[in-house]
N, C-alpha and C. Protein backbone atom coordinates (compact mmCIF):
# COMPACT_ATOMS: atom_id res chain seq x y z
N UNK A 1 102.16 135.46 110.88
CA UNK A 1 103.41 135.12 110.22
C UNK A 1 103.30 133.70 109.67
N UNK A 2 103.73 133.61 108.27
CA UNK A 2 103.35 132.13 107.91
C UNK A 2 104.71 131.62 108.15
N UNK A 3 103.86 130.50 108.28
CA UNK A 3 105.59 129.26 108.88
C UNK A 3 106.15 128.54 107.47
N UNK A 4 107.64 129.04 107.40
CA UNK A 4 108.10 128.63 106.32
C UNK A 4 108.54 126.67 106.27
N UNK A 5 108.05 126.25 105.10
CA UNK A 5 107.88 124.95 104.64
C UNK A 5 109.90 124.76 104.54
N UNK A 6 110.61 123.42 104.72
CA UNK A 6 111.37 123.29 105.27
C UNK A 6 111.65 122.33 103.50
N UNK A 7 112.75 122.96 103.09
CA UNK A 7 113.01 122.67 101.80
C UNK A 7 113.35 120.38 101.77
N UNK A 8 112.81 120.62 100.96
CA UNK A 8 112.74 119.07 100.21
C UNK A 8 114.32 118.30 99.99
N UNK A 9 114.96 117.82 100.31
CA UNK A 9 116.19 117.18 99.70
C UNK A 9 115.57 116.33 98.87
N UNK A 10 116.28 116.27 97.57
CA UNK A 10 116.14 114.94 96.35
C UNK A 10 117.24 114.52 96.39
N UNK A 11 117.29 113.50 95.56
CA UNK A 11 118.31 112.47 95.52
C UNK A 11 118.23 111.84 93.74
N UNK A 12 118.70 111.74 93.20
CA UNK A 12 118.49 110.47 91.60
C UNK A 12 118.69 109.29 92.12
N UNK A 13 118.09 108.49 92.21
CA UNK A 13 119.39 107.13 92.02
C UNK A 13 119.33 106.33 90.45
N UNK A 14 120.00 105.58 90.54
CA UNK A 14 119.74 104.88 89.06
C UNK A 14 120.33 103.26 89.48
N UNK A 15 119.25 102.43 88.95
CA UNK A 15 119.03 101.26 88.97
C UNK A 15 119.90 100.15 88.23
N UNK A 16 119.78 99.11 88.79
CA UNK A 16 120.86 97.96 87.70
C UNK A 16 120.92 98.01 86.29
N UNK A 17 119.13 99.18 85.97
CA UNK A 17 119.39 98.78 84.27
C UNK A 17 119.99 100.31 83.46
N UNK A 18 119.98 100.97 84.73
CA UNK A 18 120.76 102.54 84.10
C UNK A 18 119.43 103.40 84.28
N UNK A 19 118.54 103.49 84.49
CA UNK A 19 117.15 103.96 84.68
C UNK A 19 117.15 104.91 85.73
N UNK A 20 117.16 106.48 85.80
CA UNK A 20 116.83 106.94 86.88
C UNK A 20 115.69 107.21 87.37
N UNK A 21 115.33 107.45 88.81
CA UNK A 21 114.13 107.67 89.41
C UNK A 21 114.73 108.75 90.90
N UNK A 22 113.82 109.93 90.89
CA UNK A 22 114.05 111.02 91.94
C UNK A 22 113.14 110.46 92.90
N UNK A 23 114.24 110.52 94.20
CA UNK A 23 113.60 110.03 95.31
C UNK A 23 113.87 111.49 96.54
N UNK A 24 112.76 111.73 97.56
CA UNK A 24 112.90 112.71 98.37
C UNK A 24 113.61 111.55 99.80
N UNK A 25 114.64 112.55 100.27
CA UNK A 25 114.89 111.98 101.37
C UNK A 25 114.28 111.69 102.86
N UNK A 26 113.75 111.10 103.30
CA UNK A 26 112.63 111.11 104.08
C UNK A 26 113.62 111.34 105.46
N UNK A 27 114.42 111.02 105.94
CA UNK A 27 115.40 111.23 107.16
C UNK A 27 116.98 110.64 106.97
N UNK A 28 117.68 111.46 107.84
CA UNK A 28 118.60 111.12 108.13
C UNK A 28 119.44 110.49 109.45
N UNK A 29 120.14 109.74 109.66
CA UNK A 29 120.45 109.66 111.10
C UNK A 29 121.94 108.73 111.10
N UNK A 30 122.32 108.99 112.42
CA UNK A 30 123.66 108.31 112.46
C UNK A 30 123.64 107.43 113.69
N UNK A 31 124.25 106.10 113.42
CA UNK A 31 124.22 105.02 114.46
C UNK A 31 125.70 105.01 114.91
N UNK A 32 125.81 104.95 116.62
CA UNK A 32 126.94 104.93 117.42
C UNK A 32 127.38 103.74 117.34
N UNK A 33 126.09 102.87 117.45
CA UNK A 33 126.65 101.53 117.79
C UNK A 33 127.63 101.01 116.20
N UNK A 34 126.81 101.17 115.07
CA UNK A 34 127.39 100.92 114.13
C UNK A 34 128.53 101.95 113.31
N UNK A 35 128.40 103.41 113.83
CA UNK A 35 129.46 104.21 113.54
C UNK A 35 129.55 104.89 112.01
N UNK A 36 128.29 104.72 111.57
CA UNK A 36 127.95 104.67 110.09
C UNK A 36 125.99 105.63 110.77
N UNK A 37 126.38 106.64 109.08
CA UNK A 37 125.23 107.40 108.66
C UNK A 37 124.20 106.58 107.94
N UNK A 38 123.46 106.89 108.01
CA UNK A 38 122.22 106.41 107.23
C UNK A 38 121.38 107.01 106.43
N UNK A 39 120.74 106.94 105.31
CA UNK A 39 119.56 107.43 104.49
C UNK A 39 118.62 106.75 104.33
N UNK A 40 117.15 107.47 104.32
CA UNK A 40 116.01 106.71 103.80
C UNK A 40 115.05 107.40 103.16
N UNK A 41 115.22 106.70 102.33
CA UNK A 41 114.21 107.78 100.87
C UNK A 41 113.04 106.74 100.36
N UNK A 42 112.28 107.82 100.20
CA UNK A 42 110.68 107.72 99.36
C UNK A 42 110.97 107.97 98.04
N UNK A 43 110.09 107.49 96.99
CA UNK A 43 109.88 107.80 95.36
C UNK A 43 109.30 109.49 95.74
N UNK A 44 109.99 110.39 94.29
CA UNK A 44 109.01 111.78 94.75
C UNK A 44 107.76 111.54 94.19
N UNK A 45 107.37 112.15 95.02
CA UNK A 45 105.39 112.47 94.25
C UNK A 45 104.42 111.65 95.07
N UNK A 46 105.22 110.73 96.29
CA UNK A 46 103.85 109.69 96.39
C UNK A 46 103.24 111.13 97.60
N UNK A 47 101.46 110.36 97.17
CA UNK A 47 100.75 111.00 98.64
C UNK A 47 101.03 110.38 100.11
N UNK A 48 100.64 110.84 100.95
CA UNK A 48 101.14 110.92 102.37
C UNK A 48 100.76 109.33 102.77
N UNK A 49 99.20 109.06 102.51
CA UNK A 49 98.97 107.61 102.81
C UNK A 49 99.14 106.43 101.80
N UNK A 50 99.78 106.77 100.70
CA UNK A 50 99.91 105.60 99.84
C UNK A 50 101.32 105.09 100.20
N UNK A 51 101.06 103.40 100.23
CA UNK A 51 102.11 102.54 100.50
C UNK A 51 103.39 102.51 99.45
N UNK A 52 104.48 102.93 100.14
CA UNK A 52 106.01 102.47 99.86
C UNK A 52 106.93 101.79 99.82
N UNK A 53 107.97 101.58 99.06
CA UNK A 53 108.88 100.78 99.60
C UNK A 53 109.85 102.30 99.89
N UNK A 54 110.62 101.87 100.85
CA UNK A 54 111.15 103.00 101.73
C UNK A 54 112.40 102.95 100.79
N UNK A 55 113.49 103.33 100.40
CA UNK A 55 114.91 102.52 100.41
C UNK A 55 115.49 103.23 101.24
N UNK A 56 116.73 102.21 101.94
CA UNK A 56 117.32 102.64 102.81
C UNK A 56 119.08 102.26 102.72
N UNK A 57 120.40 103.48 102.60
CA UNK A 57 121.39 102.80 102.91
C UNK A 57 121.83 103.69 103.30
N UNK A 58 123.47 103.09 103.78
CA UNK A 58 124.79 103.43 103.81
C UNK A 58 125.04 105.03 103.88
N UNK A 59 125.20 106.06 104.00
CA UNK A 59 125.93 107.18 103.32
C UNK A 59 127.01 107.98 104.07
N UNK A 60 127.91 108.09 103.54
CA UNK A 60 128.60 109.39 104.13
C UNK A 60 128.89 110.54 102.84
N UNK A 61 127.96 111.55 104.36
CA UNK A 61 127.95 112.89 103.50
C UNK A 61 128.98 113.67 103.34
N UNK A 62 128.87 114.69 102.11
CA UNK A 62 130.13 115.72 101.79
C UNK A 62 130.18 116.32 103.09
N UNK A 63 131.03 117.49 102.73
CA UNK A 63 131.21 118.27 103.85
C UNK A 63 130.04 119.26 104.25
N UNK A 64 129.15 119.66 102.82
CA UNK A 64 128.12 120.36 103.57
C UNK A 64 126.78 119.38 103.62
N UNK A 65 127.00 118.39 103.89
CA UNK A 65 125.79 117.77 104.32
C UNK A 65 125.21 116.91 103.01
N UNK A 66 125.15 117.04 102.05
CA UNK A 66 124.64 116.55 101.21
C UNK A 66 125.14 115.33 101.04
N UNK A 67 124.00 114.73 100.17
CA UNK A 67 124.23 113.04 100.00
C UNK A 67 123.96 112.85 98.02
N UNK A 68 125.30 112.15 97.64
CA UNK A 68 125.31 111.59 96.00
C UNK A 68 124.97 110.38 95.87
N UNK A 69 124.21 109.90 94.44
CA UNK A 69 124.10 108.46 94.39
C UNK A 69 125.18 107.63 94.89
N UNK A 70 126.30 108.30 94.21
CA UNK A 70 127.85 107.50 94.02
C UNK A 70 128.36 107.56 96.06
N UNK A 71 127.53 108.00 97.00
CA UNK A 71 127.95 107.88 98.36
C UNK A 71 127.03 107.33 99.16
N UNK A 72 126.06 106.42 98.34
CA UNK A 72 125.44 105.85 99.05
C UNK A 72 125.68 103.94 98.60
N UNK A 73 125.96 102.91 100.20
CA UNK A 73 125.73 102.09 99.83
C UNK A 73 124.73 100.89 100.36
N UNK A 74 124.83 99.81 100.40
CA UNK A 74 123.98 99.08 99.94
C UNK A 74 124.28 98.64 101.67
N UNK A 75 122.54 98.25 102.22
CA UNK A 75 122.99 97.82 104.27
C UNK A 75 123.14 96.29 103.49
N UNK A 76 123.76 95.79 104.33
CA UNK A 76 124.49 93.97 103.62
C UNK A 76 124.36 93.08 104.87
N UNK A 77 124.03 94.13 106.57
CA UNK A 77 124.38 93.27 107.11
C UNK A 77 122.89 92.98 108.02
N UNK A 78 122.05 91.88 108.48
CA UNK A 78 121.07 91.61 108.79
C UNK A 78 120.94 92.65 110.19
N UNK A 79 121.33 92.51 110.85
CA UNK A 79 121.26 93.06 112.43
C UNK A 79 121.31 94.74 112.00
N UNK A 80 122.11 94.81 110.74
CA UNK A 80 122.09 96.33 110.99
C UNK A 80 120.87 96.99 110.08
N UNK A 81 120.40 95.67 109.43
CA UNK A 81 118.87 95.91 108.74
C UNK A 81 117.78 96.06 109.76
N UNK A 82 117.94 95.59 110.72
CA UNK A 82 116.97 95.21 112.00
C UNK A 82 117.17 96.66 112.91
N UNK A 83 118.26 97.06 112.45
CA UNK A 83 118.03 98.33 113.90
C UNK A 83 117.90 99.19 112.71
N UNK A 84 118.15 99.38 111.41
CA UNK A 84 117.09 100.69 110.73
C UNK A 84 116.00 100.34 111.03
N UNK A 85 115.61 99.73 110.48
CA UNK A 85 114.03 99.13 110.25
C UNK A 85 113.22 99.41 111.69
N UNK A 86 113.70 99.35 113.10
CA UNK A 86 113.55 100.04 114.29
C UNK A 86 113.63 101.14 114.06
N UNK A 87 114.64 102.14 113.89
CA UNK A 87 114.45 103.69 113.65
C UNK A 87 112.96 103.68 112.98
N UNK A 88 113.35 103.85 111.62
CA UNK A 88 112.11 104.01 110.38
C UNK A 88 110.66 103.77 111.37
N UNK A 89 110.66 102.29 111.93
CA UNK A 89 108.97 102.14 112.67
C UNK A 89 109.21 103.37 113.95
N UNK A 90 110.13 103.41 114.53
CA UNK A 90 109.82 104.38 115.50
C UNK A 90 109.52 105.69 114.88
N UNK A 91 110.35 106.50 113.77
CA UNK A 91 109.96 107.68 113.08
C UNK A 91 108.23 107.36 112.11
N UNK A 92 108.28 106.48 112.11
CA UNK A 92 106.70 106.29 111.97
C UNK A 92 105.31 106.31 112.42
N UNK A 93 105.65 106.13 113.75
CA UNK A 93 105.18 106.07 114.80
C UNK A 93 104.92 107.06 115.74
N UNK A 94 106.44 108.48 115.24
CA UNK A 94 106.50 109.57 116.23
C UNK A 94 105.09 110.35 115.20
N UNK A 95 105.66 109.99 113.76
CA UNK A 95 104.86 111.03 112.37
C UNK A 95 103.84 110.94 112.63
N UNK A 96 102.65 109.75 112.94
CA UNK A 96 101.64 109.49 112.77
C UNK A 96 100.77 110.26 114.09
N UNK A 97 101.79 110.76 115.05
CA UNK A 97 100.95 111.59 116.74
C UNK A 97 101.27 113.05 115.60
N UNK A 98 101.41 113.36 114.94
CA UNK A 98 101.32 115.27 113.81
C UNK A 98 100.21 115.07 112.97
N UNK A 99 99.31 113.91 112.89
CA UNK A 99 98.24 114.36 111.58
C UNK A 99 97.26 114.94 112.46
């Protein structure tokens, strides 16, 4: 039985100059302490070992789960940059014990 591949979420975003670029969502997660959802997305297309910049913000999703440019915002606050940036290395860290 082949094991079915676990569909891709994309995302658009578009940049200060109006420019879009499709990004895959790499995870999702929600913080208690801060009470707020989170996103973190990759550019689509990169390979598995080429270096990224991750982006990461803000979101609250519709009702079925999904995430819009227009519902995502911008993390503003240092400490709460510091405990993504903990998630992300720990989900990095879990990814790298599956190759």
């Amino acid at each position: 039985m082949a094991k079915e591949q676990p569909e891709i979420d994309k995302i658009t975003l578009v940049d200060e100059n109006g420019d879009e670029a499709l990004y895959e969502v790499l995870f999702t997660f929600h913080s208690e302490e801060y009470d707020k959802s989170y996103i973190l997305l990759v550019p689509e297309g990169v390979e598995e070992d080429e270096q990224v910049d991750v982006q990461a913000y803000i979101f609250n999703p519709e009702e079925d789960g999904e995430a819009k440019d227009g519902d995502l915002m911008p993390i503003e606050d240092d400490a709460e940059w510091s405990m993504v940036e903990e998630v992300l290395n720990t989900f990095l860290d879990d990814d790298a014990n599956f190759e």
